[in-house]
N, C-alpha and C. Protein backbone atom coordinates (compact mmCIF):
# COMPACT_ATOMS: atom_id res chain seq x y z
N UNK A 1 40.21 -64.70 -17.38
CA UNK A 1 39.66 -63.74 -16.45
C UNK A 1 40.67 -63.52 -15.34
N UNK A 2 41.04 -62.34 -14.58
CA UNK A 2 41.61 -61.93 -13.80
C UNK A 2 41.07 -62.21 -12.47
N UNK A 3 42.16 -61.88 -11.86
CA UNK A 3 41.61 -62.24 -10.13
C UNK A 3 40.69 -60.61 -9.61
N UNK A 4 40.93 -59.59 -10.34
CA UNK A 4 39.84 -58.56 -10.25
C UNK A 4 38.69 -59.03 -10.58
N UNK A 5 38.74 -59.34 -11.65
CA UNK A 5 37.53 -59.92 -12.75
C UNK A 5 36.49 -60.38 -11.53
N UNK A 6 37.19 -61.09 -11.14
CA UNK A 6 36.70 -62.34 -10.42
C UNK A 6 36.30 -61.90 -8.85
N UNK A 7 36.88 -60.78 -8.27
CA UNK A 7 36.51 -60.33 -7.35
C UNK A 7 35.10 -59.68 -7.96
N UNK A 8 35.11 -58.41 -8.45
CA UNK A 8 34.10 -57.52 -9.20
C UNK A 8 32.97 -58.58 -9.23
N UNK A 9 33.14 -60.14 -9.70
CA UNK A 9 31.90 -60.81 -9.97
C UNK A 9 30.96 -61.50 -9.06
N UNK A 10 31.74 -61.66 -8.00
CA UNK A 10 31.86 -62.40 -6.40
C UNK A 10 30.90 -61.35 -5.91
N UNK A 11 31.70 -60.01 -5.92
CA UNK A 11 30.79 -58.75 -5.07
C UNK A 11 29.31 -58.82 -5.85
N UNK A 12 29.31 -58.79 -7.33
CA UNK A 12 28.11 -58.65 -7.81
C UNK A 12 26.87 -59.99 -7.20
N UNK A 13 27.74 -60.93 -7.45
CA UNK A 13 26.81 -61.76 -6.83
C UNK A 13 26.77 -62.07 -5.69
N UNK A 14 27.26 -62.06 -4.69
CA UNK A 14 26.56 -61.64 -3.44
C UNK A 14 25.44 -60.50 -3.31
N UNK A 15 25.99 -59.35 -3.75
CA UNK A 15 24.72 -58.35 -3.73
C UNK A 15 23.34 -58.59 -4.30
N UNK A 16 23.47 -59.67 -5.76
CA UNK A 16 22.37 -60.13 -6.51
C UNK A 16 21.20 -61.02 -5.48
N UNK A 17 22.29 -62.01 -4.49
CA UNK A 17 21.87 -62.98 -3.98
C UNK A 17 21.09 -62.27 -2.51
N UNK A 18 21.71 -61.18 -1.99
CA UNK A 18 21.39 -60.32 -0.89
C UNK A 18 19.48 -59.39 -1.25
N UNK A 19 19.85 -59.34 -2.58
CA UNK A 19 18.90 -58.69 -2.82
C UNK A 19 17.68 -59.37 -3.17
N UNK A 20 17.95 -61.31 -3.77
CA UNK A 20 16.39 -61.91 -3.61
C UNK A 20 16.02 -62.36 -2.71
N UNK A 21 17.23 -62.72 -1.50
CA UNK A 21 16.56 -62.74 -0.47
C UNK A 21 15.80 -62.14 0.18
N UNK A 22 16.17 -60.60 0.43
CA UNK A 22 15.36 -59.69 0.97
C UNK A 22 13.84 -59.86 0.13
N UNK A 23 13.97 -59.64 -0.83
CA UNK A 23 13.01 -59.76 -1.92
C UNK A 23 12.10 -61.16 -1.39
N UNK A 24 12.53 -62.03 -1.45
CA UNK A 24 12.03 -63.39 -0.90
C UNK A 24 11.16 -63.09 0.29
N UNK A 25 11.96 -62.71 1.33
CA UNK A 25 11.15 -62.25 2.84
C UNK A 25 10.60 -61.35 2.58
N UNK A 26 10.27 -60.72 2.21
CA UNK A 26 8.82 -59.85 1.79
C UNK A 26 7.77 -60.22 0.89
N UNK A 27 7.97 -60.96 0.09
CA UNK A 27 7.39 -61.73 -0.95
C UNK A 27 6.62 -63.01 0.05
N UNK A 28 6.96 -63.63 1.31
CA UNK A 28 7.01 -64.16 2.22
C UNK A 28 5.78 -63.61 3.19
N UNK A 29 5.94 -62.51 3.98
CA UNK A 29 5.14 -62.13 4.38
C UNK A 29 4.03 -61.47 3.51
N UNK A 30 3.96 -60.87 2.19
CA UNK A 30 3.23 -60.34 1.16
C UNK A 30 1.88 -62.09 1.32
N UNK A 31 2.64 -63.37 0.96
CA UNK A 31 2.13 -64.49 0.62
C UNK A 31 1.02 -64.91 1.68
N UNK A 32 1.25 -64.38 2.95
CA UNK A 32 0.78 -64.89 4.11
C UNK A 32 -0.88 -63.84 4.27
N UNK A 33 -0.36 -62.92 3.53
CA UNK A 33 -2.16 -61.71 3.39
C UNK A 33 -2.39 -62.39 2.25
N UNK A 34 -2.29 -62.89 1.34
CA UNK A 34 -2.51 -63.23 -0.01
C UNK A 34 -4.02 -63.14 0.13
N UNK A 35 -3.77 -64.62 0.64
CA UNK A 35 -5.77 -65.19 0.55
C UNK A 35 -6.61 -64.58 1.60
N UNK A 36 -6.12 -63.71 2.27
CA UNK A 36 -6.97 -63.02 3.61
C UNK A 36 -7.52 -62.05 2.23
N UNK A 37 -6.80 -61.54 0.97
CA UNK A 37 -7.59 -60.62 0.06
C UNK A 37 -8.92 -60.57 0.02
N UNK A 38 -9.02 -62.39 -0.07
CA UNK A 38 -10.51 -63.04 -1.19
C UNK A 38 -11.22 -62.30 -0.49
N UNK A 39 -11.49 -61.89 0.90
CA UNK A 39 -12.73 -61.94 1.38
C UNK A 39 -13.61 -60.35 1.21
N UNK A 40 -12.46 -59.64 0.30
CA UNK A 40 -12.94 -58.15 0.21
C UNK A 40 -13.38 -58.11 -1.35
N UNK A 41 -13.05 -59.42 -2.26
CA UNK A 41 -13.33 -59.60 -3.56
C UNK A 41 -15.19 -59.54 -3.21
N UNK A 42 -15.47 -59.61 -4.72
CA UNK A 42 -16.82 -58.84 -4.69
C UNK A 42 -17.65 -60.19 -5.20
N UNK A 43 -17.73 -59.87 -6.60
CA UNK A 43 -18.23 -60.30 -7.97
C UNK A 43 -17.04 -61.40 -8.52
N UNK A 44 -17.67 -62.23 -9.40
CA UNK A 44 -16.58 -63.08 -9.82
C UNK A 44 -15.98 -62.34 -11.09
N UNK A 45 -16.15 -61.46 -11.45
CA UNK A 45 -14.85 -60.84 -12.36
C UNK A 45 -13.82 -60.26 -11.62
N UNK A 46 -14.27 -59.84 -9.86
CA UNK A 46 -13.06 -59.59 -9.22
C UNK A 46 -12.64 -61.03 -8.99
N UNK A 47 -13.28 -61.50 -8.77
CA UNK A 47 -12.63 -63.25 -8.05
C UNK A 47 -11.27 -63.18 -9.41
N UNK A 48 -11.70 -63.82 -10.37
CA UNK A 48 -10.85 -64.00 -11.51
C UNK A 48 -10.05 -62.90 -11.46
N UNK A 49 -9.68 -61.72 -11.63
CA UNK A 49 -8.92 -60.24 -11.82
C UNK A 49 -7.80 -61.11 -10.35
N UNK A 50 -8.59 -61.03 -9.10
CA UNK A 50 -7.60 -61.65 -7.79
C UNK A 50 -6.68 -63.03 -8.56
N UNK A 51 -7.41 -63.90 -8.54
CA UNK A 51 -6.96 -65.14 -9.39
C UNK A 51 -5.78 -65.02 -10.46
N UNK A 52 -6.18 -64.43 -10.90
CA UNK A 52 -4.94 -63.80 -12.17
C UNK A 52 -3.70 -63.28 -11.22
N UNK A 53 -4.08 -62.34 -10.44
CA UNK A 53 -2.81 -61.63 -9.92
C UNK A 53 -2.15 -62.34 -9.04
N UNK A 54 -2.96 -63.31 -8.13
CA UNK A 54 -2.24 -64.21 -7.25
C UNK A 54 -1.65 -64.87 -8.21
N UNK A 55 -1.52 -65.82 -9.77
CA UNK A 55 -0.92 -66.85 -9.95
C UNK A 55 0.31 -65.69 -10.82
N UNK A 56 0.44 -64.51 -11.20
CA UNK A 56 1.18 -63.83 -11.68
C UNK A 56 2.64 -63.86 -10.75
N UNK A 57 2.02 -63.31 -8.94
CA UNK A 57 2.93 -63.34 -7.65
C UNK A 57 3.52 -64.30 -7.56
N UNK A 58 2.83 -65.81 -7.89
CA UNK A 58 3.44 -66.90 -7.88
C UNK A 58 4.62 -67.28 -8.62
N UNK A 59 4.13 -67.18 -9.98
CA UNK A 59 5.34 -67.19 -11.02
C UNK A 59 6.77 -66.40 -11.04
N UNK A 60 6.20 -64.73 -10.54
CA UNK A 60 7.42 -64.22 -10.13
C UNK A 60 8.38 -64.81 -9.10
N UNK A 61 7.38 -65.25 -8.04
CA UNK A 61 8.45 -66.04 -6.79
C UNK A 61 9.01 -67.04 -7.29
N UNK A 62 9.13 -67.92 -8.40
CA UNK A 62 8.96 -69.14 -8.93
C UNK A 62 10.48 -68.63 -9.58
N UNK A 63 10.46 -67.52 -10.33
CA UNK A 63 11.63 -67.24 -10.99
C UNK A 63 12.54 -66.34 -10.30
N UNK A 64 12.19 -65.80 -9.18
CA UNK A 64 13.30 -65.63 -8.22
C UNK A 64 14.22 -66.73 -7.53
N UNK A 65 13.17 -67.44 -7.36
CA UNK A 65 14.30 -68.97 -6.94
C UNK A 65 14.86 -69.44 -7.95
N UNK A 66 14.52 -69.68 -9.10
CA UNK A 66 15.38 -69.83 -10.09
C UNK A 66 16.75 -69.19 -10.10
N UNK A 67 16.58 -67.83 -10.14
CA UNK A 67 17.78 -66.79 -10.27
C UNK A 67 18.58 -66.99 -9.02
N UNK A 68 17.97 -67.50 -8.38
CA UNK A 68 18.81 -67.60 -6.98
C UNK A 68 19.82 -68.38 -6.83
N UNK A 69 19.24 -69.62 -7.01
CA UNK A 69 19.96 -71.26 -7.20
C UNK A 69 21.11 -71.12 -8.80
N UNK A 70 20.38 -70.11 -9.56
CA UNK A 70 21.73 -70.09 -10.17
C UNK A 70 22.48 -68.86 -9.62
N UNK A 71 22.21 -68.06 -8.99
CA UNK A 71 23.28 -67.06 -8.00
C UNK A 71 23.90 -67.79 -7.71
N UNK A 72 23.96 -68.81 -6.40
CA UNK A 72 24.42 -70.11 -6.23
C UNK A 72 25.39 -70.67 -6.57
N UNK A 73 24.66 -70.96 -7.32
CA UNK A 73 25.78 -72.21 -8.14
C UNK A 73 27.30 -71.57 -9.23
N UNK A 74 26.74 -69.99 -8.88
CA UNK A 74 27.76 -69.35 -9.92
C UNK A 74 28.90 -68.94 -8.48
N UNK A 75 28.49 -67.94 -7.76
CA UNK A 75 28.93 -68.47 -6.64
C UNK A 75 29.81 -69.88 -6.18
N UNK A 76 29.55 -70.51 -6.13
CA UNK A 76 29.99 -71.94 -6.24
C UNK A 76 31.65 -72.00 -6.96
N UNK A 77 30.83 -71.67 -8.04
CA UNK A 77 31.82 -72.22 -9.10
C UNK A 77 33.15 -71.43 -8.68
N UNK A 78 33.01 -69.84 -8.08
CA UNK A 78 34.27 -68.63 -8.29
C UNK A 78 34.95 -69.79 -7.27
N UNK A 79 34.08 -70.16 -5.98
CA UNK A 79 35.11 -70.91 -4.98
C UNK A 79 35.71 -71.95 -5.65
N UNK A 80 35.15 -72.83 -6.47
CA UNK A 80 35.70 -74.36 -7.28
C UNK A 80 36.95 -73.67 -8.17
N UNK A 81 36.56 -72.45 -8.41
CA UNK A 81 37.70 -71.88 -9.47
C UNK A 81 37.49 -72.61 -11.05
N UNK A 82 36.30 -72.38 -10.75
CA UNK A 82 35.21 -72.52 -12.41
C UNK A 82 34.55 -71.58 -13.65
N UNK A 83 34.54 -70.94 -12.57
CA UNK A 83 33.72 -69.48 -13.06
C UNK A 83 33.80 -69.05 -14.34
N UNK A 84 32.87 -68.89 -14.98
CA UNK A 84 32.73 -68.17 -16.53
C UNK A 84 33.33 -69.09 -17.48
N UNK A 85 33.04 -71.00 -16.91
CA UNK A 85 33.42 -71.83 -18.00
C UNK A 85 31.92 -72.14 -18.35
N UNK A 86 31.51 -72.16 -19.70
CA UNK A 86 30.35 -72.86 -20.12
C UNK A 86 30.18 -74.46 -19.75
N UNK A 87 29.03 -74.35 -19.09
CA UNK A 87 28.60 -75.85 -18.72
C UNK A 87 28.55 -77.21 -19.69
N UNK A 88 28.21 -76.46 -21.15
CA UNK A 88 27.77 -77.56 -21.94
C UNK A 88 29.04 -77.70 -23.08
N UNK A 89 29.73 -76.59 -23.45
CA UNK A 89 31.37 -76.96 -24.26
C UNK A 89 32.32 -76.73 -23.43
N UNK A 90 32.46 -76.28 -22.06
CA UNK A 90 33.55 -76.13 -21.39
C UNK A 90 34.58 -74.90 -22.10
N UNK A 91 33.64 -74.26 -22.91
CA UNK A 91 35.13 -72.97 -23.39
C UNK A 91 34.41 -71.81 -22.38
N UNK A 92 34.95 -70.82 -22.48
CA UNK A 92 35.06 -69.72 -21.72
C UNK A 92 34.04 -68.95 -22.35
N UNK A 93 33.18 -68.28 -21.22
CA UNK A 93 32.32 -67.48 -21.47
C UNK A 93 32.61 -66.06 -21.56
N UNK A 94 32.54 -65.43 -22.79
CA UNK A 94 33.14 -64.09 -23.06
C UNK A 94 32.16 -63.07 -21.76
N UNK A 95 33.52 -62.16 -21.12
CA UNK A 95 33.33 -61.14 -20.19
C UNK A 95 31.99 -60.48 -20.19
N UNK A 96 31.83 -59.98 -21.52
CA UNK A 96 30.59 -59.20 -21.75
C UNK A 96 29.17 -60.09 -21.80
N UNK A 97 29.25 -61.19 -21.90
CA UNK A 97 28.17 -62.02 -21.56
C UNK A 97 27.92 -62.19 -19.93
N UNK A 98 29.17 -62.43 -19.55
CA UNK A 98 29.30 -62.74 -17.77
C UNK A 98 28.88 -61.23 -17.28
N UNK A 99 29.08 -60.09 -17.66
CA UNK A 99 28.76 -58.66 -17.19
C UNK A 99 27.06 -58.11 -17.12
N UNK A 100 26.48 -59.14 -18.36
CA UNK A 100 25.38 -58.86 -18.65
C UNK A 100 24.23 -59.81 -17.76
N UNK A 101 24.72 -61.23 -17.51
CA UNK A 101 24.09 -61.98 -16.56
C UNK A 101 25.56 -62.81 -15.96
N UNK A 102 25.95 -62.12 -14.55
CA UNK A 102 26.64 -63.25 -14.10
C UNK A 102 26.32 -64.44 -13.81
N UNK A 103 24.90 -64.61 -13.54
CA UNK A 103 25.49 -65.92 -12.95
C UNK A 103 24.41 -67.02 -14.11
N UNK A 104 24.75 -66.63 -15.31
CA UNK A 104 24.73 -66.93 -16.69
C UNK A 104 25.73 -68.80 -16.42
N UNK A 105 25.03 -69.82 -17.08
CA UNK A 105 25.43 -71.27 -17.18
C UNK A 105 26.07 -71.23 -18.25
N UNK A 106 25.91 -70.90 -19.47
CA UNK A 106 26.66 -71.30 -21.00
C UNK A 106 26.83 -69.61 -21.89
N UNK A 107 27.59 -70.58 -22.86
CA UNK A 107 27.46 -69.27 -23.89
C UNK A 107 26.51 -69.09 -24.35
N UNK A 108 26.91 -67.91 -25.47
CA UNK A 108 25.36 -67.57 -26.40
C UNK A 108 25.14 -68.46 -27.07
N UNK A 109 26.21 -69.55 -27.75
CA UNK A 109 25.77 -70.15 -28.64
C UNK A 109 24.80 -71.75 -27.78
N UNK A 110 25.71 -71.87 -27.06
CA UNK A 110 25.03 -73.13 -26.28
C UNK A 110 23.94 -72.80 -25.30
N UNK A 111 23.67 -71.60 -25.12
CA UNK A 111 22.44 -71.04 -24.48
C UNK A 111 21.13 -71.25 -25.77
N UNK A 112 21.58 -70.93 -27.18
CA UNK A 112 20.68 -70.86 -28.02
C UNK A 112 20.54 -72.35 -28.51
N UNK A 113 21.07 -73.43 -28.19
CA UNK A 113 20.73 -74.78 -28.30
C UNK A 113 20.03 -75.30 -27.47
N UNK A 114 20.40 -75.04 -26.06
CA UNK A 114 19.59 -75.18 -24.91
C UNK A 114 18.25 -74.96 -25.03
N UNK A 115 18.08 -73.87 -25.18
CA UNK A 115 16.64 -73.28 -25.39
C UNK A 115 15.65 -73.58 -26.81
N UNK A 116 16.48 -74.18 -27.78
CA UNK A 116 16.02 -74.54 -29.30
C UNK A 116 16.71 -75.61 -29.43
N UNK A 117 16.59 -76.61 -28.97
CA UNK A 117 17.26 -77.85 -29.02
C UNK A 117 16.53 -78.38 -30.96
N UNK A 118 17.39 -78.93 -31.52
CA UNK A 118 17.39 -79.11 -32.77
C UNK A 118 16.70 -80.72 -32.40
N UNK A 119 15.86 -80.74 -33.65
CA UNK A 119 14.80 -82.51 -33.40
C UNK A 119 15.69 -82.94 -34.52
């Protein structure tokens, strides 16, 4: 990878990371009316319908921090001068994988072990 490469990926992820934060602080104040909702719920099929959608909000916030901490850590790595090495074989993560999720941990192939670990 080039030192463009590597700029282009820096900018992307900062902007990625700029953008769950913002996302975060609104998601933040969104969290703080959450349960002030209940009290306009009706019937318990609204209770449950609320219930559902609050633990939906949750999960999304749940996987924004995810994406974040690996913003992060990909981040990280451009400063360590790591960047776009797979975590789990240490070979190089092809461009078009890094383009598609920068701040992507492994390859495709060790992404598909990760996730389907063989018994």
């Amino acid at each position: 990878m080039n030192k463009k490469d590597l700029v282009n990926f820096k900018k992307l992820l900062v902007q990625k990371r700029i953008e769950l934060l913002n996302k975060s602080n609104s998601n933040a104040k969104r969290g703080m009316n959450i349960d002030s909702d209940i009290s306009d719920v009706g019937d318990e099929i609204d209770t449950a319908s609320h219930n559902s959608e609050k633990e939906i909000y949750f999960e999304l916030i749940a996987n924004d921090k995810i994406t974040l901490n690996a913003v992060n850590d990909a981040l990280t790595k451009i400063e360590k001068g790591i960047y776009g090495e797979c975590e789990y074989c240490k070979n190089t993560i092809p461009l078009k994988r890094l383009k598609a999720v920068p701040w992507t941990r492994y390859c495709i192939k060790c992404q598909e072990e990760v996730e389907n670990p063989k018994k």
